[in-house]
PDB file of N, CA and C in Angstrom:
ATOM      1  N   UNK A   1     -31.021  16.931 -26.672  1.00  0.00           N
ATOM      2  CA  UNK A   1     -29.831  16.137 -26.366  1.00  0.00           C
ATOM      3  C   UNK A   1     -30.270  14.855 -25.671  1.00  0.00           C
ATOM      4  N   UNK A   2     -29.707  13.696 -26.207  1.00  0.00           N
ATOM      5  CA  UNK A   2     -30.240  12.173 -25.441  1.00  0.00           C
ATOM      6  C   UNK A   2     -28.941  11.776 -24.885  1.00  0.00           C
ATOM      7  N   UNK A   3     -29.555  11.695 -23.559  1.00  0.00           N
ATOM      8  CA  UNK A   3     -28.649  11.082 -22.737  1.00  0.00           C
ATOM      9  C   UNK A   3     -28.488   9.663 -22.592  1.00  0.00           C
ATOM     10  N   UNK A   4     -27.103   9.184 -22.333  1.00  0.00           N
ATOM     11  CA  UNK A   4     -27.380   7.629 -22.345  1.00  0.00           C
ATOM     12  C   UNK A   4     -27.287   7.454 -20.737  1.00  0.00           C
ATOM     13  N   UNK A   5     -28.458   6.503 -20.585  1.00  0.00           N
ATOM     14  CA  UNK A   5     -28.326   6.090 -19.216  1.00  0.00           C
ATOM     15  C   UNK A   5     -28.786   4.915 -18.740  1.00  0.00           C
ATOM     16  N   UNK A   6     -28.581   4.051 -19.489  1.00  0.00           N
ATOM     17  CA  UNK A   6     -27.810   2.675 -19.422  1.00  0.00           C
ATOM     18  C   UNK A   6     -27.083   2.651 -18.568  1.00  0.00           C
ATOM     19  N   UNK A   7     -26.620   1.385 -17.419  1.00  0.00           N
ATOM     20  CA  UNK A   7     -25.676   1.182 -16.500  1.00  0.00           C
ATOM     21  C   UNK A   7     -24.581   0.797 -17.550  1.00  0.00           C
ATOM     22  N   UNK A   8     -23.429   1.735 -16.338  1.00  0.00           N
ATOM     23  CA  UNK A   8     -22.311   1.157 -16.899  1.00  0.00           C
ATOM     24  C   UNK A   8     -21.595  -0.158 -16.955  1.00  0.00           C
ATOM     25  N   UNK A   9     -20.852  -0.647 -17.765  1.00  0.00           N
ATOM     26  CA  UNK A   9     -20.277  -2.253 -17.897  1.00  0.00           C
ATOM     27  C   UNK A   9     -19.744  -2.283 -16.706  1.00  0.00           C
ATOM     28  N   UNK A  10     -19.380  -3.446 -16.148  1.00  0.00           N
ATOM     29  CA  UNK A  10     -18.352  -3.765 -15.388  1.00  0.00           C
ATOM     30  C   UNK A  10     -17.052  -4.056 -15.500  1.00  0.00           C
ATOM     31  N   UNK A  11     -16.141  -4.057 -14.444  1.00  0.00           N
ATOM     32  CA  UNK A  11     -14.725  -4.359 -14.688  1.00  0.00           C
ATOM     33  C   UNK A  11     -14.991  -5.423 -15.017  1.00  0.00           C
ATOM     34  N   UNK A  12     -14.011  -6.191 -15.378  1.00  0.00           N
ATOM     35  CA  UNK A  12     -13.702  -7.894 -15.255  1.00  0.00           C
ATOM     36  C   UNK A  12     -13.606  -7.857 -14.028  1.00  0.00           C
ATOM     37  N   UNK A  13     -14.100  -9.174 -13.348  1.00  0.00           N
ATOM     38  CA  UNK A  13     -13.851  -9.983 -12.364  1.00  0.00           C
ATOM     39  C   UNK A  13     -11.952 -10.038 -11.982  1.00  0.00           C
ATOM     40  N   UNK A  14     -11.725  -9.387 -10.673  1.00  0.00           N
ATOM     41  CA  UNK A  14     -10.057 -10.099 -10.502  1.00  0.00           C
ATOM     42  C   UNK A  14      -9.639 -11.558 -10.879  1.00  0.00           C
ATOM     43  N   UNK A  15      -8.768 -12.082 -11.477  1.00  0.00           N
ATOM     44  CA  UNK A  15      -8.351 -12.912 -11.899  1.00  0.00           C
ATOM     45  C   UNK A  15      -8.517 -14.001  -9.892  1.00  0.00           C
ATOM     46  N   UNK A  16      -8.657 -14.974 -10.082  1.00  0.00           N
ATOM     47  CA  UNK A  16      -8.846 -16.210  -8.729  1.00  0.00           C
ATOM     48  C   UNK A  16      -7.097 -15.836  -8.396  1.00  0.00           C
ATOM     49  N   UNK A  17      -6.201 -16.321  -8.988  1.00  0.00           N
ATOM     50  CA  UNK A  17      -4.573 -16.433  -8.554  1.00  0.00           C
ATOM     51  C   UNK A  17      -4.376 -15.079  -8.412  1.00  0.00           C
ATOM     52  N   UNK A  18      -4.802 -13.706  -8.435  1.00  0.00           N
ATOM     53  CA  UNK A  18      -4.586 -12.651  -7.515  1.00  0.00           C
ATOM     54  C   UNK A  18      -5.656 -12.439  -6.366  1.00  0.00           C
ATOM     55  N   UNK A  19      -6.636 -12.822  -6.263  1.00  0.00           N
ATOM     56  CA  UNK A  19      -7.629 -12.462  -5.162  1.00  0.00           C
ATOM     57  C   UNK A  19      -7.389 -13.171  -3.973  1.00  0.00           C
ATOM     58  N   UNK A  20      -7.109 -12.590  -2.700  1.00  0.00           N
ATOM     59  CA  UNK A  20      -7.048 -13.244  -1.724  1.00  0.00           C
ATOM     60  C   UNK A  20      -7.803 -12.848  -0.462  1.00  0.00           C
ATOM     61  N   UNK A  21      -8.941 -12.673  -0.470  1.00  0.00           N
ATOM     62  CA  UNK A  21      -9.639 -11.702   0.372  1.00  0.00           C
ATOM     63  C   UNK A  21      -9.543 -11.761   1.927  1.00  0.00           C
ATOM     64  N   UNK A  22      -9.006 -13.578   2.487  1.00  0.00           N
ATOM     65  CA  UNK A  22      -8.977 -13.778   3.506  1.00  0.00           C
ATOM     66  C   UNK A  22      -7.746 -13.326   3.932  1.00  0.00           C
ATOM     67  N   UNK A  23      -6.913 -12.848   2.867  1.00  0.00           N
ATOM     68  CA  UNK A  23      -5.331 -12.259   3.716  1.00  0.00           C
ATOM     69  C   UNK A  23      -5.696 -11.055   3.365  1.00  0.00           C
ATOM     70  N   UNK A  24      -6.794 -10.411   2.680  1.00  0.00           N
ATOM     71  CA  UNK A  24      -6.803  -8.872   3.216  1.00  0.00           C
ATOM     72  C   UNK A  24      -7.574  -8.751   4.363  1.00  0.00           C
ATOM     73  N   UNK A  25      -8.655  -9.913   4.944  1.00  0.00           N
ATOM     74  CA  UNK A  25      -9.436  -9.582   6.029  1.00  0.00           C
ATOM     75  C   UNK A  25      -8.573  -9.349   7.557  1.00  0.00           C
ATOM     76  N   UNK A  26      -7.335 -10.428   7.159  1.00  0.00           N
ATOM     77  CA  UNK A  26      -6.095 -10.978   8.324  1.00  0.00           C
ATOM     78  C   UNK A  26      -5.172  -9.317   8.301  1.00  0.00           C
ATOM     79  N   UNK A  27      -5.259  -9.225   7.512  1.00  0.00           N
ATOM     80  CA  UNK A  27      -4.236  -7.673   6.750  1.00  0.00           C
ATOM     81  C   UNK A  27      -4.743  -6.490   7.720  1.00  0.00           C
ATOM     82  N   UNK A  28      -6.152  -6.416   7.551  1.00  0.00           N
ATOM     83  CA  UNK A  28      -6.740  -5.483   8.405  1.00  0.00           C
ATOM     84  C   UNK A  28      -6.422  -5.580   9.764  1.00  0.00           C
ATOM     85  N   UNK A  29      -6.545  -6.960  10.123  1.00  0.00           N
ATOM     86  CA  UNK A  29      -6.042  -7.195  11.619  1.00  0.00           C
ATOM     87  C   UNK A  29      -4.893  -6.329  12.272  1.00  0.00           C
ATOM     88  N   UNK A  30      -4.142  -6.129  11.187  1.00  0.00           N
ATOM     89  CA  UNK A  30      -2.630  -5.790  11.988  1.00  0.00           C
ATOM     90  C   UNK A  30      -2.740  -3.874  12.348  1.00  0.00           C
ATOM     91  N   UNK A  31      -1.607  -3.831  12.954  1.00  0.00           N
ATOM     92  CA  UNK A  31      -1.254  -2.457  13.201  1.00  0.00           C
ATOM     93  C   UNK A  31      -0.902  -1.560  11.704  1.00  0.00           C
ATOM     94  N   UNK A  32      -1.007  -0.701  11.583  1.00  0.00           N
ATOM     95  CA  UNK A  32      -0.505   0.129  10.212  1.00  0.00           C
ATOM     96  C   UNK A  32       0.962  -0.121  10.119  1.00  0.00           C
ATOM     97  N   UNK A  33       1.610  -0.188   9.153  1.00  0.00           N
ATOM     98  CA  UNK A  33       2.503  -0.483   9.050  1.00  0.00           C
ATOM     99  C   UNK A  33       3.612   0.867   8.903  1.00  0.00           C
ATOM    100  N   UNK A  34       3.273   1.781   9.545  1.00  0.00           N
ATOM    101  CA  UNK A  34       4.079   3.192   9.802  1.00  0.00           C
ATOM    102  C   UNK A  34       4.496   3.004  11.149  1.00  0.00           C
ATOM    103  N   UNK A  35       3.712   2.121  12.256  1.00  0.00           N
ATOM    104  CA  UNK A  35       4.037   2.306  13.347  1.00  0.00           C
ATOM    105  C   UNK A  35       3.132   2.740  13.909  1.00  0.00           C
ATOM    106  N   UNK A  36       2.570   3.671  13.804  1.00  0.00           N
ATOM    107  CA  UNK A  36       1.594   4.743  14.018  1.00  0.00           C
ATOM    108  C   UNK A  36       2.599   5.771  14.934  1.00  0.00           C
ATOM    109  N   UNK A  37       3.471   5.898  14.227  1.00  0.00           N
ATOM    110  CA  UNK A  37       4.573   7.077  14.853  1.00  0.00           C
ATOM    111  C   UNK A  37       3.990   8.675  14.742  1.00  0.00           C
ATOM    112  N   UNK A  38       3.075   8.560  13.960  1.00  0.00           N
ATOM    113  CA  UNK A  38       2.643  10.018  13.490  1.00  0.00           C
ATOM    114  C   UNK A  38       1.540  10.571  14.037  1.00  0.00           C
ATOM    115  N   UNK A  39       1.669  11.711  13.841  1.00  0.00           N
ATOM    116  CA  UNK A  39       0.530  12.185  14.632  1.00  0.00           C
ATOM    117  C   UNK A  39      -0.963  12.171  13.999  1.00  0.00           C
ATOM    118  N   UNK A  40      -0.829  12.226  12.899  1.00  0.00           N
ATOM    119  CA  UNK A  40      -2.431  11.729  12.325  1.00  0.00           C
ATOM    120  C   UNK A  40      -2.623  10.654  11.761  1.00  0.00           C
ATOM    121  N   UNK A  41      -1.728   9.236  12.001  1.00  0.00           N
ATOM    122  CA  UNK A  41      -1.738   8.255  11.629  1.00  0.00           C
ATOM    123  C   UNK A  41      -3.459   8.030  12.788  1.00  0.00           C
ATOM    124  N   UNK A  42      -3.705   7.346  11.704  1.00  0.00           N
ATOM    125  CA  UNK A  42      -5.286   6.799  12.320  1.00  0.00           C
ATOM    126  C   UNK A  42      -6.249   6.414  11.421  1.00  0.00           C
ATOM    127  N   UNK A  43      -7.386   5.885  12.177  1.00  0.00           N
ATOM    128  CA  UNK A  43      -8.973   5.811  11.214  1.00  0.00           C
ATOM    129  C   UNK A  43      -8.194   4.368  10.829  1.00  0.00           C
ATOM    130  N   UNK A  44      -9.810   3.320  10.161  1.00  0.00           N
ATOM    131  CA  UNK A  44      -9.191   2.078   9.938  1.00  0.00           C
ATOM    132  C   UNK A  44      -8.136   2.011   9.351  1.00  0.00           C
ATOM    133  N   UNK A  45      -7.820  -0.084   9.654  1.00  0.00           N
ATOM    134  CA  UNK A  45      -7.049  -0.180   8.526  1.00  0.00           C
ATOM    135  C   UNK A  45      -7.281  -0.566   7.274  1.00  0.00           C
ATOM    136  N   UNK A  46      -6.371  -0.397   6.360  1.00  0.00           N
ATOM    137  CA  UNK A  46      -6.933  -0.904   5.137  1.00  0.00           C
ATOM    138  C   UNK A  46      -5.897  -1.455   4.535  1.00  0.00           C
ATOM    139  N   UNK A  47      -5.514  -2.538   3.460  1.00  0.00           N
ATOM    140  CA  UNK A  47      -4.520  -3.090   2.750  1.00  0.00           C
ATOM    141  C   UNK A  47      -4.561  -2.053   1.548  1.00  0.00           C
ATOM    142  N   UNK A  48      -3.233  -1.779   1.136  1.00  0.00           N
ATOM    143  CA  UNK A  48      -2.503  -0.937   0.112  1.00  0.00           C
ATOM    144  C   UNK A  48      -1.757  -1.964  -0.482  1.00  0.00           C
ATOM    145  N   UNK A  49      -2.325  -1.974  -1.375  1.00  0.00           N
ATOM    146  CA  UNK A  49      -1.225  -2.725  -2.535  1.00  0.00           C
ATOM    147  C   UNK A  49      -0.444  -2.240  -2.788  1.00  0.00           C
ATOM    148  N   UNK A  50       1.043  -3.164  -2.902  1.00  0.00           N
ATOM    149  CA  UNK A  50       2.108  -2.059  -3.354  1.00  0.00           C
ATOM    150  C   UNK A  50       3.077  -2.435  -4.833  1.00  0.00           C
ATOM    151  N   UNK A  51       2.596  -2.109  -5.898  1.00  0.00           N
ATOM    152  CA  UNK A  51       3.103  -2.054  -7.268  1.00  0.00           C
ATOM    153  C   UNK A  51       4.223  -3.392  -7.129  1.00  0.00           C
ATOM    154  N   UNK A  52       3.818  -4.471  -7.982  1.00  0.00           N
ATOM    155  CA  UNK A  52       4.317  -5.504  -8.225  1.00  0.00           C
ATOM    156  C   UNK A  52       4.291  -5.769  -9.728  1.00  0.00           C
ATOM    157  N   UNK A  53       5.644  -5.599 -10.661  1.00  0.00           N
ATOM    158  CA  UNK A  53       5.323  -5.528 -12.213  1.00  0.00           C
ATOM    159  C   UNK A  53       5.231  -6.781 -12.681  1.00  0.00           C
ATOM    160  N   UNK A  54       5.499  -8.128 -11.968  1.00  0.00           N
ATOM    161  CA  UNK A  54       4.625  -9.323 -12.495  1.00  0.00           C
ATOM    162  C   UNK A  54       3.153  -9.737 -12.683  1.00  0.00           C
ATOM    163  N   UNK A  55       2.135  -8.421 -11.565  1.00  0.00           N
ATOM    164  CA  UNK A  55       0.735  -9.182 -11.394  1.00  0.00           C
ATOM    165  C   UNK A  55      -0.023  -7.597 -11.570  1.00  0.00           C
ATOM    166  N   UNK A  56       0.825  -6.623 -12.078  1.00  0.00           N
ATOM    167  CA  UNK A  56       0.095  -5.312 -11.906  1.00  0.00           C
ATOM    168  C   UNK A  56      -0.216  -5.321 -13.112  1.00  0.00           C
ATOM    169  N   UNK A  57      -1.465  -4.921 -13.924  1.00  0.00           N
ATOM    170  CA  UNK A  57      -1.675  -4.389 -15.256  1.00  0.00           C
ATOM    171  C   UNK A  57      -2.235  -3.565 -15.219  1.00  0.00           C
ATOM    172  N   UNK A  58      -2.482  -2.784 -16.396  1.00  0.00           N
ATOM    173  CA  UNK A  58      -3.302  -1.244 -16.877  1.00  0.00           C
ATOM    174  C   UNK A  58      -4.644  -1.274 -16.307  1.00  0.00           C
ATOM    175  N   UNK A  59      -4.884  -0.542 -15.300  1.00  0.00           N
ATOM    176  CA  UNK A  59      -5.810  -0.417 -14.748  1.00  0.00           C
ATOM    177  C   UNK A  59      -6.215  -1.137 -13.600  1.00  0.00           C
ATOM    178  N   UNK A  60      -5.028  -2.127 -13.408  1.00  0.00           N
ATOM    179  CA  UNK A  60      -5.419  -3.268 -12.503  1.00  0.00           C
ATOM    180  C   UNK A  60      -4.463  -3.085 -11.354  1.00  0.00           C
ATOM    181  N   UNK A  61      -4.431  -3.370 -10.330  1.00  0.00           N
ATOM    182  CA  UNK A  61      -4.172  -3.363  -9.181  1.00  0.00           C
ATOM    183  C   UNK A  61      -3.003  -4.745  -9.151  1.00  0.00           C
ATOM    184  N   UNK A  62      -2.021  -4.648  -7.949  1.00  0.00           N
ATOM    185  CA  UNK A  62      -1.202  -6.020  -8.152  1.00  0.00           C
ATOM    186  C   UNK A  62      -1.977  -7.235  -7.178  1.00  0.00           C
ATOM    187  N   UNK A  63      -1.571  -7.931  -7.133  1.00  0.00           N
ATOM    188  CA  UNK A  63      -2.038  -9.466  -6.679  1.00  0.00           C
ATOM    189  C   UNK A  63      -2.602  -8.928  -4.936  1.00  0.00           C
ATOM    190  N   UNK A  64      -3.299  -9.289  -4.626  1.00  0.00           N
ATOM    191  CA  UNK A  64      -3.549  -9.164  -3.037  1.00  0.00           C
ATOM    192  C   UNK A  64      -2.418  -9.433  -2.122  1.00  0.00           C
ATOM    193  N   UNK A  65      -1.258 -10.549  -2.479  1.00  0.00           N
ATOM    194  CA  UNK A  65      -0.246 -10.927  -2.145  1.00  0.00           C
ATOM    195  C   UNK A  65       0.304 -10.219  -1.624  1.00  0.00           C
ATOM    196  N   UNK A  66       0.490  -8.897  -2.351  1.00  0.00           N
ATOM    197  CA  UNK A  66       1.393  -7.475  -2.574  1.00  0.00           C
ATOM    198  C   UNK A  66       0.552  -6.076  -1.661  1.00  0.00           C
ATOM    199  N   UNK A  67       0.249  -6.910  -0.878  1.00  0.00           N
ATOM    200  CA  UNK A  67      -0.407  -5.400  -0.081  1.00  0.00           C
ATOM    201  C   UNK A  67       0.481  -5.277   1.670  1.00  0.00           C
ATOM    202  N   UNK A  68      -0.171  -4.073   2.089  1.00  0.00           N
ATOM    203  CA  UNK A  68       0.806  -4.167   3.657  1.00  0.00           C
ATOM    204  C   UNK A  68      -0.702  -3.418   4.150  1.00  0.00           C
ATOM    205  N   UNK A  69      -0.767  -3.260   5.508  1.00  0.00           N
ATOM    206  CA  UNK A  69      -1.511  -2.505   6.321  1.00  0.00           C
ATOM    207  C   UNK A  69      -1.697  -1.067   6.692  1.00  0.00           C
ATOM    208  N   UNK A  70      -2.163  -0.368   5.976  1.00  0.00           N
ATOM    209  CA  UNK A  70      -2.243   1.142   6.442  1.00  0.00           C
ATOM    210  C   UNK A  70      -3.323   1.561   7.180  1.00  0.00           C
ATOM    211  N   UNK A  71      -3.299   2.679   8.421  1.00  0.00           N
ATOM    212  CA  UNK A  71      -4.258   3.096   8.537  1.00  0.00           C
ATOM    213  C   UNK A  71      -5.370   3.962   7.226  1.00  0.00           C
ATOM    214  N   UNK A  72      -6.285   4.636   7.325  1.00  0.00           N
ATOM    215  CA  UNK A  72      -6.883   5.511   6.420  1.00  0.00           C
ATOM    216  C   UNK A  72      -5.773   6.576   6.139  1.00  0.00           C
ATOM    217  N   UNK A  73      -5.487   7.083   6.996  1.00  0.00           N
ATOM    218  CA  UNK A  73      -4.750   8.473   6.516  1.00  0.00           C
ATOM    219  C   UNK A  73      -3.752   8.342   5.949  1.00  0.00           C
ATOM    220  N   UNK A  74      -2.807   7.233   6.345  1.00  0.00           N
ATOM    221  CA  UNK A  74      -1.581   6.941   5.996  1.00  0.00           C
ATOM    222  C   UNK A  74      -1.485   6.395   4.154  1.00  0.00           C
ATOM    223  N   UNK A  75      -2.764   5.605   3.800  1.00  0.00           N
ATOM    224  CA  UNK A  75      -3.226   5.060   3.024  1.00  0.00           C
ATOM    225  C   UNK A  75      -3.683   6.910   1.756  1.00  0.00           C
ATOM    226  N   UNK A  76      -4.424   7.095   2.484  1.00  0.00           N
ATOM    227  CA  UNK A  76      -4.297   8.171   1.343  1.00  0.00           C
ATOM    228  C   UNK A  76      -3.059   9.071   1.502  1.00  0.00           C
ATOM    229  N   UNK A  77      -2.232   9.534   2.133  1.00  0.00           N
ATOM    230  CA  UNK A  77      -1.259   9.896   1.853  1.00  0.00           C
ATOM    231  C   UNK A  77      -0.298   8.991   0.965  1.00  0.00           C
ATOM    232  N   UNK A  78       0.108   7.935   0.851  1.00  0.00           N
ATOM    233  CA  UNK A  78       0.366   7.151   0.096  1.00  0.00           C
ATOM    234  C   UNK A  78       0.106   8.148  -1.192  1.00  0.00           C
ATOM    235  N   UNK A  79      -0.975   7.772  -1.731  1.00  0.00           N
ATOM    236  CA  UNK A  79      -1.859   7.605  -2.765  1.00  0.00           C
ATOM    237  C   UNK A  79      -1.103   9.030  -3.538  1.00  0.00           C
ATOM    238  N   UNK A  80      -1.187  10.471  -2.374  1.00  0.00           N
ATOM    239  CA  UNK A  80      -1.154  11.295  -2.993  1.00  0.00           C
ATOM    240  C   UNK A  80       0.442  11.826  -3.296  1.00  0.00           C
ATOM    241  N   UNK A  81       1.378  11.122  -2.268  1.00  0.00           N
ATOM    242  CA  UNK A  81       2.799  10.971  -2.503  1.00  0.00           C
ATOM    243  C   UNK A  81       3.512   9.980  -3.278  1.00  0.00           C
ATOM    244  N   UNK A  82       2.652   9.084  -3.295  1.00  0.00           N
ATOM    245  CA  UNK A  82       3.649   7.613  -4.451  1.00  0.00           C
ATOM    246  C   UNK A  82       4.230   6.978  -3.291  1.00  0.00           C
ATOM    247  N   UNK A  83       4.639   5.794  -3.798  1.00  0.00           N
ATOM    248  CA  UNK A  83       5.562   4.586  -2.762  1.00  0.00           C
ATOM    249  C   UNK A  83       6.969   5.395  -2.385  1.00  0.00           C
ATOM    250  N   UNK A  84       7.703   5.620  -3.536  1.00  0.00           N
ATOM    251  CA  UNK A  84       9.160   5.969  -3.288  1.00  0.00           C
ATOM    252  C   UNK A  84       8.901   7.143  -2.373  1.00  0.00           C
ATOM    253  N   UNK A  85       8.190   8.151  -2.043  1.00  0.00           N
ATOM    254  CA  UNK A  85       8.439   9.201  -0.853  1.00  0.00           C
ATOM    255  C   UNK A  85       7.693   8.527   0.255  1.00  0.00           C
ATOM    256  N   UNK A  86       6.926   8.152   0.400  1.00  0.00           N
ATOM    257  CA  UNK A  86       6.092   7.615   1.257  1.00  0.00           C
ATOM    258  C   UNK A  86       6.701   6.770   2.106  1.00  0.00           C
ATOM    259  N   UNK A  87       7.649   5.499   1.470  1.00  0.00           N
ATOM    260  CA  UNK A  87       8.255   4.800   1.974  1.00  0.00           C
ATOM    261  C   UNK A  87       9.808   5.385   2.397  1.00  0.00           C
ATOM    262  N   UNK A  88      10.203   6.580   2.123  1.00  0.00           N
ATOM    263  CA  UNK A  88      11.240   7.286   2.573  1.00  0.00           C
ATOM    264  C   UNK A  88      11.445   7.868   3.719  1.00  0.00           C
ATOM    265  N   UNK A  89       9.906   8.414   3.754  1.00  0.00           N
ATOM    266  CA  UNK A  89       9.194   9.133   4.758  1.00  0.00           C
ATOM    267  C   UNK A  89       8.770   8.861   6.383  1.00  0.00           C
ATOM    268  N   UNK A  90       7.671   7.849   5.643  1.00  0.00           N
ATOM    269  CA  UNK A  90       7.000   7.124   6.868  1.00  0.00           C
ATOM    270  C   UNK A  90       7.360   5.854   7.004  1.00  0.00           C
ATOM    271  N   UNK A  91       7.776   4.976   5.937  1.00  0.00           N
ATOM    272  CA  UNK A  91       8.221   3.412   6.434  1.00  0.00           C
ATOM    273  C   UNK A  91       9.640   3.417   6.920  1.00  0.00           C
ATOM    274  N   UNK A  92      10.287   4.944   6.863  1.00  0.00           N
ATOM    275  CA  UNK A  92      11.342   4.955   7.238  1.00  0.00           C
ATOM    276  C   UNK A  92      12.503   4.230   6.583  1.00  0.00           C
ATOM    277  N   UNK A  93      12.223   4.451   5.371  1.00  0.00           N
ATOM    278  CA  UNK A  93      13.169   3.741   4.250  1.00  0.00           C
ATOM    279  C   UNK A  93      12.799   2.116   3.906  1.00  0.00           C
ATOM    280  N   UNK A  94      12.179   1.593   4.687  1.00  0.00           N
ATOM    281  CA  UNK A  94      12.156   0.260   4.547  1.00  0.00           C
ATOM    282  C   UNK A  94      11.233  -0.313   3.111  1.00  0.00           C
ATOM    283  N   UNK A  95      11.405  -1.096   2.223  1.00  0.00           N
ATOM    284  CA  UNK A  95      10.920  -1.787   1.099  1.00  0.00           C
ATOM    285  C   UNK A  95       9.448  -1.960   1.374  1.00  0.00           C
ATOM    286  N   UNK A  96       8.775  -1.230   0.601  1.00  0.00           N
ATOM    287  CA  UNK A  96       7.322  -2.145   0.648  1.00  0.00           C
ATOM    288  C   UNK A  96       6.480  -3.401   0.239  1.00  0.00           C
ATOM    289  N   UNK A  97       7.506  -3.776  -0.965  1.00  0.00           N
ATOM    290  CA  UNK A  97       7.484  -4.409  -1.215  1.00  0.00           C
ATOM    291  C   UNK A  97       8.180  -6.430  -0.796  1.00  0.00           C
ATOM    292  N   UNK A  98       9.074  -6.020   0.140  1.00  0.00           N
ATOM    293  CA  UNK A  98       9.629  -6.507   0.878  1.00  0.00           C
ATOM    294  C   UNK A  98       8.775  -6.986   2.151  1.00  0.00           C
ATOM    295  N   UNK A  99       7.788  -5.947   2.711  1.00  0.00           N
ATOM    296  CA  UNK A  99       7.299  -5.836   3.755  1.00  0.00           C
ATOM    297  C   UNK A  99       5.867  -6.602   3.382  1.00  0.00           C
ATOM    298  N   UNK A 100       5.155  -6.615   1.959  1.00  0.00           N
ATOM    299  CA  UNK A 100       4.621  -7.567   1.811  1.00  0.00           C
ATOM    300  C   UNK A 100       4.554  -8.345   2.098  1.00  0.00           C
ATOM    301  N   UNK A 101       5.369  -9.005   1.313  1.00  0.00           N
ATOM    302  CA  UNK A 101       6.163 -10.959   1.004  1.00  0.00           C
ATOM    303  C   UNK A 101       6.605 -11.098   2.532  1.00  0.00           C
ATOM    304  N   UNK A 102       6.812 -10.270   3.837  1.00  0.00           N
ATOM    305  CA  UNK A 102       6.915 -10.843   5.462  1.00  0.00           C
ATOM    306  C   UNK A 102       5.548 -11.030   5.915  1.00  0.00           C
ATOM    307  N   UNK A 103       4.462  -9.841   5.415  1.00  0.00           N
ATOM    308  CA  UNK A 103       2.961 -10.128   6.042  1.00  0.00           C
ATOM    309  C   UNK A 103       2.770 -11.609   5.448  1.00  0.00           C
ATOM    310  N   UNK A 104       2.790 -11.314   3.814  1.00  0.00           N
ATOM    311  CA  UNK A 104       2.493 -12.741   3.113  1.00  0.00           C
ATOM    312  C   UNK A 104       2.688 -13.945   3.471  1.00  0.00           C
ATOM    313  N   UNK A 105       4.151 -14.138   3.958  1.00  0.00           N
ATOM    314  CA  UNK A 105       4.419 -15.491   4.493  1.00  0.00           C
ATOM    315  C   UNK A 105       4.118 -15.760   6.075  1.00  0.00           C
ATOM    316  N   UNK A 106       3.443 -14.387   6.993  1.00  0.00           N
ATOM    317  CA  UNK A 106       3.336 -14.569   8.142  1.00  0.00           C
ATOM    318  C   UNK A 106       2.082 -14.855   8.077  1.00  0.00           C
ATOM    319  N   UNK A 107       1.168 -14.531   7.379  1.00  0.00           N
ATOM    320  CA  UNK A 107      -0.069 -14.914   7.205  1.00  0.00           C
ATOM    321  C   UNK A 107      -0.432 -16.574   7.418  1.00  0.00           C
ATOM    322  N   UNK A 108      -1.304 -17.073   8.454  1.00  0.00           N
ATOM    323  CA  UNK A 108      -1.342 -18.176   8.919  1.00  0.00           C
ATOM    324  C   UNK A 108      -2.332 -19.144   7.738  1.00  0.00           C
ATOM    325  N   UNK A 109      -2.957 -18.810   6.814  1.00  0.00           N
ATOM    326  CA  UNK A 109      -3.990 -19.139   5.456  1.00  0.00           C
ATOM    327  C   UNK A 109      -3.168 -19.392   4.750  1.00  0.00           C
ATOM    328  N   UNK A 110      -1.982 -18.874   4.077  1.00  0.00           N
ATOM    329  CA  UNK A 110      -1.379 -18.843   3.157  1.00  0.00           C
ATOM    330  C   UNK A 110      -0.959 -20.420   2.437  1.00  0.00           C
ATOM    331  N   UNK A 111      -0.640 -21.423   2.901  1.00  0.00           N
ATOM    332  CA  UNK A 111      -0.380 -22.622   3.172  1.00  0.00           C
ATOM    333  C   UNK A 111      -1.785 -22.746   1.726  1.00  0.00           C
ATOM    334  N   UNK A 112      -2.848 -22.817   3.089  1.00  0.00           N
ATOM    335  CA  UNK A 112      -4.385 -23.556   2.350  1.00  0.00           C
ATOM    336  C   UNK A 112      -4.061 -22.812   0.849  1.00  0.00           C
ATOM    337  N   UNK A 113      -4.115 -21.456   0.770  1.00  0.00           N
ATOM    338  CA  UNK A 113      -4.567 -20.858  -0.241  1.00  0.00           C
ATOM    339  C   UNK A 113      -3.661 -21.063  -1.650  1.00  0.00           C
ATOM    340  N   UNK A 114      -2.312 -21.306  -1.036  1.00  0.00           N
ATOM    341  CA  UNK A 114      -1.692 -21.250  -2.018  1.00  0.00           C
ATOM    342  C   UNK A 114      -1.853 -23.084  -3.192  1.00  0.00           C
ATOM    343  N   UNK A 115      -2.105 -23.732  -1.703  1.00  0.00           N
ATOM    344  CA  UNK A 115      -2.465 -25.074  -1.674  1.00  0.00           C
ATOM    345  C   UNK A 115      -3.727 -24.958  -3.399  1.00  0.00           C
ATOM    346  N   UNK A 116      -4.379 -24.577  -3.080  1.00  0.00           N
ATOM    347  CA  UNK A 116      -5.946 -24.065  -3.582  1.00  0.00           C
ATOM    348  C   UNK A 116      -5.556 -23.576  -5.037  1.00  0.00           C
ATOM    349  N   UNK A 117      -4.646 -22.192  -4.971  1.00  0.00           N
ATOM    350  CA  UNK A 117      -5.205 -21.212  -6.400  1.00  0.00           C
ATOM    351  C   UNK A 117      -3.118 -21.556  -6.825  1.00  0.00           C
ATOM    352  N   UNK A 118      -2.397 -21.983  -5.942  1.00  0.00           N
ATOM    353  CA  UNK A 118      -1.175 -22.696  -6.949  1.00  0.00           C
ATOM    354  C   UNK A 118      -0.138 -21.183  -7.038  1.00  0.00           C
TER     355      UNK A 118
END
């Protein structure tokens, strides 16, 4: 039996008008966006993108735009509940998508960047 073991291809490169790495570095900055009301809310933060059907495609993730702040745990719980319980749950009903587009425009870069990639 021959194995192939060749490296695998790569993704494509994220498109420039979704990548925003300096508002996920700013993203990290913040508190989780649960509050940290919970009792195993913890461990870093990390940006969670949250499903945007203008910039999301098959296999692809939505625009950086579209992310909020989770700790680790909160972040994989996410993952393993979906937005609609998650955000029922722990954001306490509130839009995640909503809660984006407030980090987004509170984000102090946003100006330059948008200036930049349009």
């Amino acid at each position: 039996m021959k194995i192939d073991t060749r490296p695998r291809h790569e993704n494509a490169p994220r498109p420039k008008e979704k990548s925003a790495p300096q508002f996920l570095q700013w993203l990290r900055g913040r508190r989780c966006a649960c509050g940290g009301n919970y009792a195993d809310c913890g461990g870093k933060i990390e940006a969670a993108h949250v499903p945007d059907p203008a910039t999301k495609g098959i296999g692809t993730k939505s625009s950086d735009r579209y992310a909020i702040p989770l700790s680790h745990w909160c972040h994989s719980l996410q993952h393993n509940l979906g937005w609609p319980t998650f955000a029922a749950s722990y954001l306490d009903g509130r839009e995640p998508r909503a809660m984006a587009e407030a980090y987004w425009k509170a984000w102090p870069g946003r100006g330059k960047w948008e200036a930049k990639n349009g």
